[in-house]
C-alpha atoms as a PDB file:
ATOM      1  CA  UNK A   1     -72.829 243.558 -88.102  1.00  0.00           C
ATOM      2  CA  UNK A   2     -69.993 244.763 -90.487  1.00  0.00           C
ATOM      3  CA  UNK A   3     -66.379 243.937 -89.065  1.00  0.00           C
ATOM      4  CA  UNK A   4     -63.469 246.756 -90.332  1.00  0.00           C
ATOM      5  CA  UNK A   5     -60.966 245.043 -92.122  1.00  0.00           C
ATOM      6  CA  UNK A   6     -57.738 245.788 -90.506  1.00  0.00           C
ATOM      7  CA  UNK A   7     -56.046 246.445 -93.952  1.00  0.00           C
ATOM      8  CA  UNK A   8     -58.669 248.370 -95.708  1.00  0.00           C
ATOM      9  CA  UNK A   9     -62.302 249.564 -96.269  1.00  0.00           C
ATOM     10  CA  UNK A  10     -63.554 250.498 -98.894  1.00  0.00           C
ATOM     11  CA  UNK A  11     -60.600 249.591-100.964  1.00  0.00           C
ATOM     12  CA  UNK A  12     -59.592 253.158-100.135  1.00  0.00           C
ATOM     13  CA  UNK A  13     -57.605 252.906 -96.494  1.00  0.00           C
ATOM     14  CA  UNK A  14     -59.078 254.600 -94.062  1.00  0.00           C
ATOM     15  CA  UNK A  15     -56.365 254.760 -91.832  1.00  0.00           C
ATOM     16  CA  UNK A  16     -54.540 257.708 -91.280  1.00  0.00           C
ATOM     17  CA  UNK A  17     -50.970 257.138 -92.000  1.00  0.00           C
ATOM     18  CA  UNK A  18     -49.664 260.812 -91.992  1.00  0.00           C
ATOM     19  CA  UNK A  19     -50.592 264.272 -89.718  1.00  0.00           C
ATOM     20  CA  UNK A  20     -49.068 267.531 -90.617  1.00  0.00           C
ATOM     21  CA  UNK A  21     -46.679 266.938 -87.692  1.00  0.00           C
ATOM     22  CA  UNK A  22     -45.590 263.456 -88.644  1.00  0.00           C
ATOM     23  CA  UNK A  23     -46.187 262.891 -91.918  1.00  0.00           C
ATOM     24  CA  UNK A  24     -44.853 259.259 -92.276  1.00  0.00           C
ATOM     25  CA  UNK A  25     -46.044 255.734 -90.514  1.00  0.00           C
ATOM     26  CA  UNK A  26     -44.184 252.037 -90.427  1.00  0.00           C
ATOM     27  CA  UNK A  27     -45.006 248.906 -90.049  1.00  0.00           C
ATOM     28  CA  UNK A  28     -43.807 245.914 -88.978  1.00  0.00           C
ATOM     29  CA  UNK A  29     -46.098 243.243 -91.742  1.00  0.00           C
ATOM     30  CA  UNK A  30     -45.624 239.890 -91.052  1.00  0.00           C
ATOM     31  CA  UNK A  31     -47.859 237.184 -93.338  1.00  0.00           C
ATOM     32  CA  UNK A  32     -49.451 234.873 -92.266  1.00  0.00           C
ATOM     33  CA  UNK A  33     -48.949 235.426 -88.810  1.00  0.00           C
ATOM     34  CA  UNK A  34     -50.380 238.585 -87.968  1.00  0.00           C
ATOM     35  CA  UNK A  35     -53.145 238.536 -91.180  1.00  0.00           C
ATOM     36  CA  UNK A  36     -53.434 235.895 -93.884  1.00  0.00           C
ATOM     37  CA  UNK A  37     -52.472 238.618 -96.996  1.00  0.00           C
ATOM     38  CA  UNK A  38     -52.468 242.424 -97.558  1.00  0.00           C
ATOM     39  CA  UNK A  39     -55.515 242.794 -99.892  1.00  0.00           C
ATOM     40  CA  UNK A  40     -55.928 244.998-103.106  1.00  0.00           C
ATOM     41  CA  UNK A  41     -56.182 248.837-102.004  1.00  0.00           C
ATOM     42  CA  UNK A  42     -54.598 252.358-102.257  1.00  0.00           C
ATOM     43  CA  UNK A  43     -53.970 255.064-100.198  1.00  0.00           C
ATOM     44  CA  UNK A  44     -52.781 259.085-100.803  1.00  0.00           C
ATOM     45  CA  UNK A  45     -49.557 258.429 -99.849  1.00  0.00           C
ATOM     46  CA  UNK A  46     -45.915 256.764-101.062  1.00  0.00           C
ATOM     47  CA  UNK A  47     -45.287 253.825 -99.647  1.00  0.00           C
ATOM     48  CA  UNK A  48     -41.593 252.148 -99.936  1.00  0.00           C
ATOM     49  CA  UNK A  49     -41.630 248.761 -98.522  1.00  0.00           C
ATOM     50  CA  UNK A  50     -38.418 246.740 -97.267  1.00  0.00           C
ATOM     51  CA  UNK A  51     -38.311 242.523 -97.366  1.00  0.00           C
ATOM     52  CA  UNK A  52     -36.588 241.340 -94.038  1.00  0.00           C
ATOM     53  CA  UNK A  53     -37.196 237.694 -94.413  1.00  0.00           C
ATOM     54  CA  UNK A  54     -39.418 235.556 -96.289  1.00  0.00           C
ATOM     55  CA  UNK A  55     -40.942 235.226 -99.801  1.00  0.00           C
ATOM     56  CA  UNK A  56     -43.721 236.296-101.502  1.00  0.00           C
ATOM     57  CA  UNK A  57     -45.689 238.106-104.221  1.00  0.00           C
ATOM     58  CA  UNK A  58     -46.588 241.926-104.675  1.00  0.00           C
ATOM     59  CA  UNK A  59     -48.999 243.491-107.048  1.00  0.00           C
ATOM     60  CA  UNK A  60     -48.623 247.438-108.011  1.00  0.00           C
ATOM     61  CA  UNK A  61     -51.036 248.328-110.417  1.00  0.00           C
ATOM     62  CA  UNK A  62     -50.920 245.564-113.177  1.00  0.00           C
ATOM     63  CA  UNK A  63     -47.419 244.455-112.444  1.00  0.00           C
ATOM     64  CA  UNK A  64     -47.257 241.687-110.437  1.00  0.00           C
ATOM     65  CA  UNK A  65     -43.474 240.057-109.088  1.00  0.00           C
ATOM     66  CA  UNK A  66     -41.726 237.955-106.458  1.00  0.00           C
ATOM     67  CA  UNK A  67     -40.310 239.107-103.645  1.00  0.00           C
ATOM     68  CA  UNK A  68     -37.595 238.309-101.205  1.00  0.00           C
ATOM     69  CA  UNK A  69     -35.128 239.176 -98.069  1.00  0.00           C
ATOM     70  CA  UNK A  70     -33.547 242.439 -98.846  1.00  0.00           C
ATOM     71  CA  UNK A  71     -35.989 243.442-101.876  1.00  0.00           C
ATOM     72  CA  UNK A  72     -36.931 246.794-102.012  1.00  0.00           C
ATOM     73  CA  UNK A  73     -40.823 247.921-103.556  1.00  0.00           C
ATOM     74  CA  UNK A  74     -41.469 251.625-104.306  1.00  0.00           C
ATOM     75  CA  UNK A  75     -45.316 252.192-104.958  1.00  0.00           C
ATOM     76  CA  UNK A  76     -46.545 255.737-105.471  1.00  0.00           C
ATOM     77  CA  UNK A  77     -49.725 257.246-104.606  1.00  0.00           C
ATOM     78  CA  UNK A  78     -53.249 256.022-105.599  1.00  0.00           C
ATOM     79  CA  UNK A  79     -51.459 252.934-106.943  1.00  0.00           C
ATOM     80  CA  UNK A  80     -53.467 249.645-106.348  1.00  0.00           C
ATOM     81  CA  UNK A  81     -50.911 247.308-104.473  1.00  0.00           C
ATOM     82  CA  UNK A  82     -51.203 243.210-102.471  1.00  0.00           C
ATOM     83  CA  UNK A  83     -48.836 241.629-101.260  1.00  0.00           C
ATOM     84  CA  UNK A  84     -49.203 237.925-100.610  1.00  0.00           C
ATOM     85  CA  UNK A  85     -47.003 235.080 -99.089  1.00  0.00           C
ATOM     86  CA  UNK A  86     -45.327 232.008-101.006  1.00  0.00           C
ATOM     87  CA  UNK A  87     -47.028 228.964-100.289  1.00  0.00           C
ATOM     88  CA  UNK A  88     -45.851 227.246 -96.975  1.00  0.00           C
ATOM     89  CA  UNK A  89     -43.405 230.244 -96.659  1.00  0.00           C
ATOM     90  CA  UNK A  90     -44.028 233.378 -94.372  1.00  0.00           C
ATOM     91  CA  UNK A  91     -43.269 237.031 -95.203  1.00  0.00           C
ATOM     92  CA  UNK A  92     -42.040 239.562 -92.954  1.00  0.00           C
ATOM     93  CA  UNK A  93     -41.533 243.508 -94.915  1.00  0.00           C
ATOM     94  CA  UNK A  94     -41.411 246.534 -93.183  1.00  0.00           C
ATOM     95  CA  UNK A  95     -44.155 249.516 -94.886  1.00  0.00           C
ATOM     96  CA  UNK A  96     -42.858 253.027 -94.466  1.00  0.00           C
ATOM     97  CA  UNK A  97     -45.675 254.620 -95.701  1.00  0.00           C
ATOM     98  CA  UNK A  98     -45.277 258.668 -96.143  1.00  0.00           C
ATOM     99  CA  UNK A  99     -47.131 261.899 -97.538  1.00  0.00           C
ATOM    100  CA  UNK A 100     -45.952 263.569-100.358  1.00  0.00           C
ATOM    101  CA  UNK A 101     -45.083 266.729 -98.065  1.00  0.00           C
ATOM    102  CA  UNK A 102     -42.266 265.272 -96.592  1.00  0.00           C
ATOM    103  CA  UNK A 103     -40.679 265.125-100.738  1.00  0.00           C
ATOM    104  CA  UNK A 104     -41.288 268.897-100.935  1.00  0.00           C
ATOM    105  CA  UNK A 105     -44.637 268.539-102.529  1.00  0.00           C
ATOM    106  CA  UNK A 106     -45.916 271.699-102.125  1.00  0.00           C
ATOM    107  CA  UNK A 107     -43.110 273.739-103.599  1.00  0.00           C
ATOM    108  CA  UNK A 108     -43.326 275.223-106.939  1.00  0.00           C
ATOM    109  CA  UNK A 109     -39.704 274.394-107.969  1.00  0.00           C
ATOM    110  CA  UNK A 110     -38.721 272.621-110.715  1.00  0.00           C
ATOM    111  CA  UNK A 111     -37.930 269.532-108.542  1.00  0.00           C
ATOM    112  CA  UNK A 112     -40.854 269.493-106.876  1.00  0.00           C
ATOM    113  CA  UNK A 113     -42.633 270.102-110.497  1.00  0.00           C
ATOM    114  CA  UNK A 114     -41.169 268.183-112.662  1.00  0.00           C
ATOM    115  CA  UNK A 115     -39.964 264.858-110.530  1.00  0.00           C
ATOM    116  CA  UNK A 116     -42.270 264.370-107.719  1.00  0.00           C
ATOM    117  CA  UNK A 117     -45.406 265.447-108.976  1.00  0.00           C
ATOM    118  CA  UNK A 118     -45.360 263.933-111.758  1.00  0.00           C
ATOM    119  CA  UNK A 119     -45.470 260.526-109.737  1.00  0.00           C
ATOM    120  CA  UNK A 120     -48.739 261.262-107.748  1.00  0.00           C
ATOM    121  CA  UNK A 121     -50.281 262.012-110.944  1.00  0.00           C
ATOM    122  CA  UNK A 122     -49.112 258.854-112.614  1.00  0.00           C
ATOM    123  CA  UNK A 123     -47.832 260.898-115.902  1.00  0.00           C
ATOM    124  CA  UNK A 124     -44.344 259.004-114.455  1.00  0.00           C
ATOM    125  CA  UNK A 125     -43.697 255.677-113.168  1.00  0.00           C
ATOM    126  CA  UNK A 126     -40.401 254.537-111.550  1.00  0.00           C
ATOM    127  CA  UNK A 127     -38.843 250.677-111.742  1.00  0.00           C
ATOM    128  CA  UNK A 128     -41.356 249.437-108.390  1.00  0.00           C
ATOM    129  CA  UNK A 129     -38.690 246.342-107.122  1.00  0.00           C
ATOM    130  CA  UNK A 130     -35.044 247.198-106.738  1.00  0.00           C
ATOM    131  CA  UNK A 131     -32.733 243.994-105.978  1.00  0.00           C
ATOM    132  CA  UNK A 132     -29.534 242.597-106.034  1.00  0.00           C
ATOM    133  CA  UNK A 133     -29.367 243.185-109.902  1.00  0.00           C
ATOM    134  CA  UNK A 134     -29.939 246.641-109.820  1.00  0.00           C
ATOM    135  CA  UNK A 135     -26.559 248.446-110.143  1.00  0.00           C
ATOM    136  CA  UNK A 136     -27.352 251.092-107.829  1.00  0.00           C
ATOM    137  CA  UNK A 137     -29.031 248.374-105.200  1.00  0.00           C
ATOM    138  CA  UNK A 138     -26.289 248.544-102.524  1.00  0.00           C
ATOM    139  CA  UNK A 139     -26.726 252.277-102.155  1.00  0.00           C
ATOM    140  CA  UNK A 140     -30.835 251.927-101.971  1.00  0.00           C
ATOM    141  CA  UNK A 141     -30.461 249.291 -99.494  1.00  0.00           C
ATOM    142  CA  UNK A 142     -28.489 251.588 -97.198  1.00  0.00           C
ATOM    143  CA  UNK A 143     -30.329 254.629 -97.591  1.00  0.00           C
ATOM    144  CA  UNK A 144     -33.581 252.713 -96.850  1.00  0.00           C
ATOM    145  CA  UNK A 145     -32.391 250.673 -93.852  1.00  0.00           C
ATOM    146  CA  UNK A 146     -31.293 254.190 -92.848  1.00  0.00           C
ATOM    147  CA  UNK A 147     -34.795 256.015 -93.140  1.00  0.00           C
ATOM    148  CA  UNK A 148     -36.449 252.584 -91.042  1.00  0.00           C
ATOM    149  CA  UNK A 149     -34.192 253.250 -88.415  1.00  0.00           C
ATOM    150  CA  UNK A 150     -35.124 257.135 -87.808  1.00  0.00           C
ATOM    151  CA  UNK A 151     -38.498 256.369 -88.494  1.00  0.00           C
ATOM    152  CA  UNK A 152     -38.285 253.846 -85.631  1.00  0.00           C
ATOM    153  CA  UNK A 153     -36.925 256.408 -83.486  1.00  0.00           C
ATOM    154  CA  UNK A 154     -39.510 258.912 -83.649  1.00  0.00           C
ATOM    155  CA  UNK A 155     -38.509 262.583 -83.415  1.00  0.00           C
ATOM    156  CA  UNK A 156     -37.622 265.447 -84.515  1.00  0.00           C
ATOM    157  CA  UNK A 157     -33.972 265.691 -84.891  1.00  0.00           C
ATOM    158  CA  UNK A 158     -34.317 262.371 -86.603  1.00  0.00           C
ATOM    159  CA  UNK A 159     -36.760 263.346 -88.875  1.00  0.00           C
ATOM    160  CA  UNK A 160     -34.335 265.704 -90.333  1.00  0.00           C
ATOM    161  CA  UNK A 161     -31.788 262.745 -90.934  1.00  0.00           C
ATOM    162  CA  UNK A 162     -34.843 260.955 -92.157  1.00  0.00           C
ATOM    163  CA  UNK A 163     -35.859 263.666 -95.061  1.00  0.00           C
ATOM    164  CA  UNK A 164     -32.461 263.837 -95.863  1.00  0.00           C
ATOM    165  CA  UNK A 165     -32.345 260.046 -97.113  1.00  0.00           C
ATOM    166  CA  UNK A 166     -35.696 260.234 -98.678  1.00  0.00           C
ATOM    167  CA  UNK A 167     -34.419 262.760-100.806  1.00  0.00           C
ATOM    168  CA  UNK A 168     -31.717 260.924-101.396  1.00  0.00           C
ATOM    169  CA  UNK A 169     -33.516 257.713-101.885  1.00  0.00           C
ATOM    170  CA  UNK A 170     -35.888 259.275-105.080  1.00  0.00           C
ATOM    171  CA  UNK A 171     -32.826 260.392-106.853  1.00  0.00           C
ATOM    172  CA  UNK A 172     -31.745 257.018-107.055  1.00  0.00           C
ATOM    173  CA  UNK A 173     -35.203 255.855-107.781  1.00  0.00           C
ATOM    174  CA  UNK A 174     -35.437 258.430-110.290  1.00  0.00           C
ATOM    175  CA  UNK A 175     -32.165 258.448-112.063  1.00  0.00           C
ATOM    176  CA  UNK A 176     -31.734 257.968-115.873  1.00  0.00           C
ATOM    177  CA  UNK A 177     -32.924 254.631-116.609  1.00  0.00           C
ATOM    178  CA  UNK A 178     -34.802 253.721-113.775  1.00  0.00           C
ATOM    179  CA  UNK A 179     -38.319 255.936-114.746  1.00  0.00           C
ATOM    180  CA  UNK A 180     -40.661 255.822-118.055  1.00  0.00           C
ATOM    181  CA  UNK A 181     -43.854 257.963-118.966  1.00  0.00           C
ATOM    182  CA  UNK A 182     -46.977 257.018-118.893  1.00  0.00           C
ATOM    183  CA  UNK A 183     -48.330 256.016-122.889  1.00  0.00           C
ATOM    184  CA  UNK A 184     -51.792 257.317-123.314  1.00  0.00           C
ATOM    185  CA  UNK A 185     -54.129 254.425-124.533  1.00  0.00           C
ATOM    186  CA  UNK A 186     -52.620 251.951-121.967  1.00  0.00           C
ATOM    187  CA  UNK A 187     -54.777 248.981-120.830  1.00  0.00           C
ATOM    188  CA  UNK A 188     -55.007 249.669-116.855  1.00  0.00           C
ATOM    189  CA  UNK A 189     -56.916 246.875-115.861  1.00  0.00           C
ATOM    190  CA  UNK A 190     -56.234 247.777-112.323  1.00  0.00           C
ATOM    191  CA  UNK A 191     -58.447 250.997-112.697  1.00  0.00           C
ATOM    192  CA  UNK A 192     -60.509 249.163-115.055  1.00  0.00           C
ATOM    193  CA  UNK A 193     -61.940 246.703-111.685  1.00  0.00           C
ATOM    194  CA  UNK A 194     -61.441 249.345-109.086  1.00  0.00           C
ATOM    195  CA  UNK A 195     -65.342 250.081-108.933  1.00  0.00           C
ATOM    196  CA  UNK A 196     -65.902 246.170-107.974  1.00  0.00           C
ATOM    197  CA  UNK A 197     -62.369 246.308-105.483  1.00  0.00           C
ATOM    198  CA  UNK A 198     -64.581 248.841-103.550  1.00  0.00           C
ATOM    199  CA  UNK A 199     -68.081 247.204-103.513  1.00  0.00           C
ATOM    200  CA  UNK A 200     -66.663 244.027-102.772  1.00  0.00           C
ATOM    201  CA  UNK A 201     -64.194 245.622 -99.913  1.00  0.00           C
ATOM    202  CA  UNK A 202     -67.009 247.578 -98.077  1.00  0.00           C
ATOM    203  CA  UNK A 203     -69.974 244.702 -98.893  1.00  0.00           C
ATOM    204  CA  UNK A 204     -67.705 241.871 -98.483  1.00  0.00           C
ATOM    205  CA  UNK A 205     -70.798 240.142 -95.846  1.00  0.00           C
ATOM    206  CA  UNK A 206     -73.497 240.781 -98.572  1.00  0.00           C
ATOM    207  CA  UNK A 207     -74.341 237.721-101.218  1.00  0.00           C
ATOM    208  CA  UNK A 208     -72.380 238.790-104.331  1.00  0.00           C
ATOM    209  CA  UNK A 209     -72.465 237.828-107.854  1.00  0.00           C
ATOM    210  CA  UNK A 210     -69.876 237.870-111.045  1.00  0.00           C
ATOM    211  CA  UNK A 211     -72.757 239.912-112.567  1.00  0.00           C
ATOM    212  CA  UNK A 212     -73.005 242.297-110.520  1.00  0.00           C
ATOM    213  CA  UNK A 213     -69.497 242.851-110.141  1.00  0.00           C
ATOM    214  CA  UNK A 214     -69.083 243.283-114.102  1.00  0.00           C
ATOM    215  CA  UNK A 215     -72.258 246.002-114.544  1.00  0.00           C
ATOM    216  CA  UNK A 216     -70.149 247.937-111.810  1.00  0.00           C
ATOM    217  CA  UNK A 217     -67.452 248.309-113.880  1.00  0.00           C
ATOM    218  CA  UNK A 218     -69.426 248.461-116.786  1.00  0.00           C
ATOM    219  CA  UNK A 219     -68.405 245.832-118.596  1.00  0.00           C
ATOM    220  CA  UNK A 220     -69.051 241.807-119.688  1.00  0.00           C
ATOM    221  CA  UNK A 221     -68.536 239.262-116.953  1.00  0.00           C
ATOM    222  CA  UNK A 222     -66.669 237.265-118.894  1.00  0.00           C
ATOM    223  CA  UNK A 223     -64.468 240.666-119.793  1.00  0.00           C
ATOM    224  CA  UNK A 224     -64.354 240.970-116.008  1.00  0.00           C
ATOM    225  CA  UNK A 225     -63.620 237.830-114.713  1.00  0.00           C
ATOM    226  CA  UNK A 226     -60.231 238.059-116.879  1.00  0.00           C
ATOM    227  CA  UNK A 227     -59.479 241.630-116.470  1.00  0.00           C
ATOM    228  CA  UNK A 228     -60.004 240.898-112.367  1.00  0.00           C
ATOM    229  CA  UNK A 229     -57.589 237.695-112.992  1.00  0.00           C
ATOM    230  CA  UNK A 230     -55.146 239.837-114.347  1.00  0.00           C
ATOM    231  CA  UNK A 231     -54.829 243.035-112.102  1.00  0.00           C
ATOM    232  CA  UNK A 232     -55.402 240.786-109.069  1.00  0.00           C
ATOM    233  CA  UNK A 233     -53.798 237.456-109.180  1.00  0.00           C
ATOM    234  CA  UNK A 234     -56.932 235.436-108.611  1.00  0.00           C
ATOM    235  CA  UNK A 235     -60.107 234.948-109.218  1.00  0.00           C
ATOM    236  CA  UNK A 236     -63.033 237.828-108.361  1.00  0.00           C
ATOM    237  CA  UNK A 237     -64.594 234.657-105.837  1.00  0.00           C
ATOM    238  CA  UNK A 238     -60.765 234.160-104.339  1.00  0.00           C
ATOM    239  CA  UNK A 239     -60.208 238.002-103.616  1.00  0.00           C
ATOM    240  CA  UNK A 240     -64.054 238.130-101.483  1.00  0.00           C
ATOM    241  CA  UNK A 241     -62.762 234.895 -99.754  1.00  0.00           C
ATOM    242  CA  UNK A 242     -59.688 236.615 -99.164  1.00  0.00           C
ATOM    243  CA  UNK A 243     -61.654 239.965 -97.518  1.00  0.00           C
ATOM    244  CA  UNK A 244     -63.989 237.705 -95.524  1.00  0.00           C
ATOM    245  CA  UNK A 245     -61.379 235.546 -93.506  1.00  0.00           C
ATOM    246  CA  UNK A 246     -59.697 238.937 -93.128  1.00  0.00           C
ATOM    247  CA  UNK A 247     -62.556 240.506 -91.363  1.00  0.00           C
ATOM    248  CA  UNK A 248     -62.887 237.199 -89.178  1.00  0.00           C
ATOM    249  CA  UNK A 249     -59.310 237.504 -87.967  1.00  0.00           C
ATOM    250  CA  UNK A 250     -60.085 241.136 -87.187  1.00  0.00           C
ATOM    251  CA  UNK A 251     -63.189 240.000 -85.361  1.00  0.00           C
ATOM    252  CA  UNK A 252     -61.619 237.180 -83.615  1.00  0.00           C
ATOM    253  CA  UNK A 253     -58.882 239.480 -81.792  1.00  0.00           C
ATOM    254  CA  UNK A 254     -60.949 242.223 -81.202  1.00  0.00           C
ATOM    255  CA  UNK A 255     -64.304 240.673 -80.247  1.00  0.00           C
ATOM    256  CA  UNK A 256     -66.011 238.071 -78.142  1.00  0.00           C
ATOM    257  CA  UNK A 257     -68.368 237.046 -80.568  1.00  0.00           C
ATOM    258  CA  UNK A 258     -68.812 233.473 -80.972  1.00  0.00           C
ATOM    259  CA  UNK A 259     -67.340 231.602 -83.676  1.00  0.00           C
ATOM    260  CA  UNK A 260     -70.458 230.585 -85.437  1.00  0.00           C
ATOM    261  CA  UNK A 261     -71.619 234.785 -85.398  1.00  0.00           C
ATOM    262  CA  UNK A 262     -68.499 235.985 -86.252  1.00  0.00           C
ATOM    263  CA  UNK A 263     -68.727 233.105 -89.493  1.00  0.00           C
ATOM    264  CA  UNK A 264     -72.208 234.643 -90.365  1.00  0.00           C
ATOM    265  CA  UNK A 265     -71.077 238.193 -89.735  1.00  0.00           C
ATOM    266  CA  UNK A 266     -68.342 238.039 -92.641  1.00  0.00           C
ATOM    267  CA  UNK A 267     -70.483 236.437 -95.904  1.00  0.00           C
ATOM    268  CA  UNK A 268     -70.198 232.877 -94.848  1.00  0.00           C
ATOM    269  CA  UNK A 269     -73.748 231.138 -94.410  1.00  0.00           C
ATOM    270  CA  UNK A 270     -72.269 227.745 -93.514  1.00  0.00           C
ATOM    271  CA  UNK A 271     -69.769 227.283 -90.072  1.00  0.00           C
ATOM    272  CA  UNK A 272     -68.103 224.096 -92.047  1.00  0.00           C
ATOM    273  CA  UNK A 273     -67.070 226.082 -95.065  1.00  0.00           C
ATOM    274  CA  UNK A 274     -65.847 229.319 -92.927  1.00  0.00           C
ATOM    275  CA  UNK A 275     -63.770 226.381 -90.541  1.00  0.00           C
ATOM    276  CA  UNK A 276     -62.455 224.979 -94.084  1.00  0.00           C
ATOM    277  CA  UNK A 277     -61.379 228.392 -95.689  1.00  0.00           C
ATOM    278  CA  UNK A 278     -60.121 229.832 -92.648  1.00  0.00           C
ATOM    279  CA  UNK A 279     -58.114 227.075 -91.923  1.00  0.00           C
ATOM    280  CA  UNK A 280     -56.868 227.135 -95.586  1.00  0.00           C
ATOM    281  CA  UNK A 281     -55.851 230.615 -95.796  1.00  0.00           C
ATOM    282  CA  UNK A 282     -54.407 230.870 -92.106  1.00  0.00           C
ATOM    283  CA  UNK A 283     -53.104 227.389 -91.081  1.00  0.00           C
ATOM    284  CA  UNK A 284     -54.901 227.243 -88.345  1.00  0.00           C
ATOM    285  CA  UNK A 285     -58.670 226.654 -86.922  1.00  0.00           C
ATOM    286  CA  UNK A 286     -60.415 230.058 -86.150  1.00  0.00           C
ATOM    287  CA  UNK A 287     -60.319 228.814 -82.431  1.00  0.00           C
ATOM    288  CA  UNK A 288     -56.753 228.181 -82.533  1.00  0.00           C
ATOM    289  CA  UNK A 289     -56.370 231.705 -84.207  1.00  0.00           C
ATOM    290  CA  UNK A 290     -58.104 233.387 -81.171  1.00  0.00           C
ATOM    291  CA  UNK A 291     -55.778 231.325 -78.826  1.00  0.00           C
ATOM    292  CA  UNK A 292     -52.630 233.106 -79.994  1.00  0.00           C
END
C-alpha cells in the first residue's frame, strides 16, 4: 500500500492550489508540529512565503539560506524549493501560493511580456529572501502582510485589494537591483537530480539504491551523490528517510493501520529502526504522534 505524502508526489504537487475562480491558496506551515519538513518539489505556480516565528532553512533551486520571523521568500514557478527547521527550534511561515493569472499572465503587454513571463520561464530570477537589510524591506513586509490578510478573508471584493498588492509587491521584487538573467552554461544541479527527486518521491516504499538513482539522472554515483548534496542539503539516503517518515505521519492521522504496517508500508523493513528515525525526525514516538 502506497501512502500520499501530504506535501508532494511525485516531486511534482499534485495538489491543486489555484481554480480559474480563485486562483491563489495559503497556508498556515508549522514544522515540526504539523509535518517533520517540507520536502524537495515544485509546483506551476508562485509561491511567496512569510516567516511568523521560528528559524529555519529554505532551498530554491541551488540556493540554499536561513530563515527567520519576518523574512520574506519569493520562489517562482517550476522552481525546486524545502524548507526545513533549525535544530531544537520550530518554524511557523505562512505559503501564499498563486497562479500566474492573477499577475496578468495572459496579456500580451509589455509588462506582462517582458517582467512576468520572463520569471516562469526562468530567463529572470529575482533576489528569493528579502529581510531587514533590504532597503525596500519595510514596504515588502507591509504589502505582504496585506495580501495574507485578504487572502484570509476570502472573497471577491478582497481579491481586488489583494491583486492590487501583488502587483505592487513584484515591482518591488523586480526593481533595479533586485533581478539578474539567467547565464547560459550555468551548473543547475537542482535540474540536474530532478529525475531521482521524482523516483524517489513516488517509490519512496520500494528498496532503493545510490546506483540506481545516478543511471536516472544519467550520471556517476559518485557525481550524484555530490550534486544531490548540493541542491538538497543532505544526503540522497537522508532525503528518502525524510519522504518515508513523511508518509508515516500522513498515515498515522489519516489511517488505522497499525504501527508495525504502517512502518512496512513506507520502505522501512525493521519496526526498531522506523521507532528510531521517526522519533529522530519528529520528537516524538509514532504512537505519541497519533495521540495528538
Amino acid at each position: 500500500m502506497k501512502y500520499t505524502i501530504a506535501a508532494s508526489q511525485g516531486n511534482k504537487e499534485q495538489r491543486q492550489h489555484s481554480s480559474s475562480l480563485v486562483p491563489y491558496s495559503i497556508y498556515d506551515c508549522h514544522i515540526p508540529d504539523l509535518f517533520p519538513n517540507v520536502p524537495m518539489h515544485w509546483h506551476n505556480e508562485f509561491e511567496i512565503d512569510y516567516v511568523v516565528l521560528g528559524k529555519g532553512e529554505f532551498i530554491c533551486g541551488d540556493e540554499r539560506f536561513p530563515v527567520n520571523p519576518g523574512d520574506i521568500v519569493m520562489i517562482s514557478p517550476n522552481m525546486l524549493h524545502a524548507a526545513y527547521p533549525s535544530s531544537n527550534i520550530n518554524l511557523h511561515y505562512i505559503a501564499f501560493v498563486f497562479h500566474a493569472s492573477m499577475l496578468g499572465l495572459e496579456s500580451n503587454d509589455r509588462s506582462s511580456t517582458q517582467c512576468i513571463r520572463p520569471l516562469i520561464t526562468g530567463q529572470l530570477r529575482v533576489n528569493m529572501k528579502y529581510d531587514l537589510s533590504h532597503p525596500d524591506y519595510s514596504v515588502i513586509r507591509s504589502l505582504t502582510e496585506t495580501l495574507i490578510s485578504c487572502a484570509n478573508k476570502s472573497n471577491p471584493y478582497d481579491d481586488l485589494l489583494l491583486k492590487s498588492n501583488l502587483l505592487q509587491l513584484f515591482w518591488y521584487f523586480e526593481k533595479k537591483g533586485n533581478q539578474s538573467s539567467s547565464r547560459d552554461g550555468d551548473i543547475s544541479y537542482s535540474s540536474l537530480i530532478r529525475p531521482a527527486l521524482e523516483y524517489m518521491t513516488y517509490y519512496y516504499m520500494d528498496s532503493i539504491t545510490i546506483n540506481e538513482l545516478a543511471a536516472r539522472c544519467a550520471i556517476s554515483s559518485s557525481h550524484f551523490m555530490n550534486s544531490f548534496k548540493k541542491a538538497v542539503g543532505c544526503s540522497a539516503i537522508e532525503f528518502l528517510t525524510h519522504l518515508r517518515i513523511k508518509a508515516a505521519c500522513t498515515a498515522l492521522t489519516e489511517t488505522e493501520d497499525d504501527i508495525s504496517t504502517i512502518s512496512y508500508n513506507c520502505g522501512f523493513n525493521n519496526l526498531s529502526n522506523f521507532n528510531k528515525q521517526f522519533k529522530q525526525l519528529t520528537g516524538c514516538s509514532p504512537r505519541e504522534y497519533r495521540k495528538r
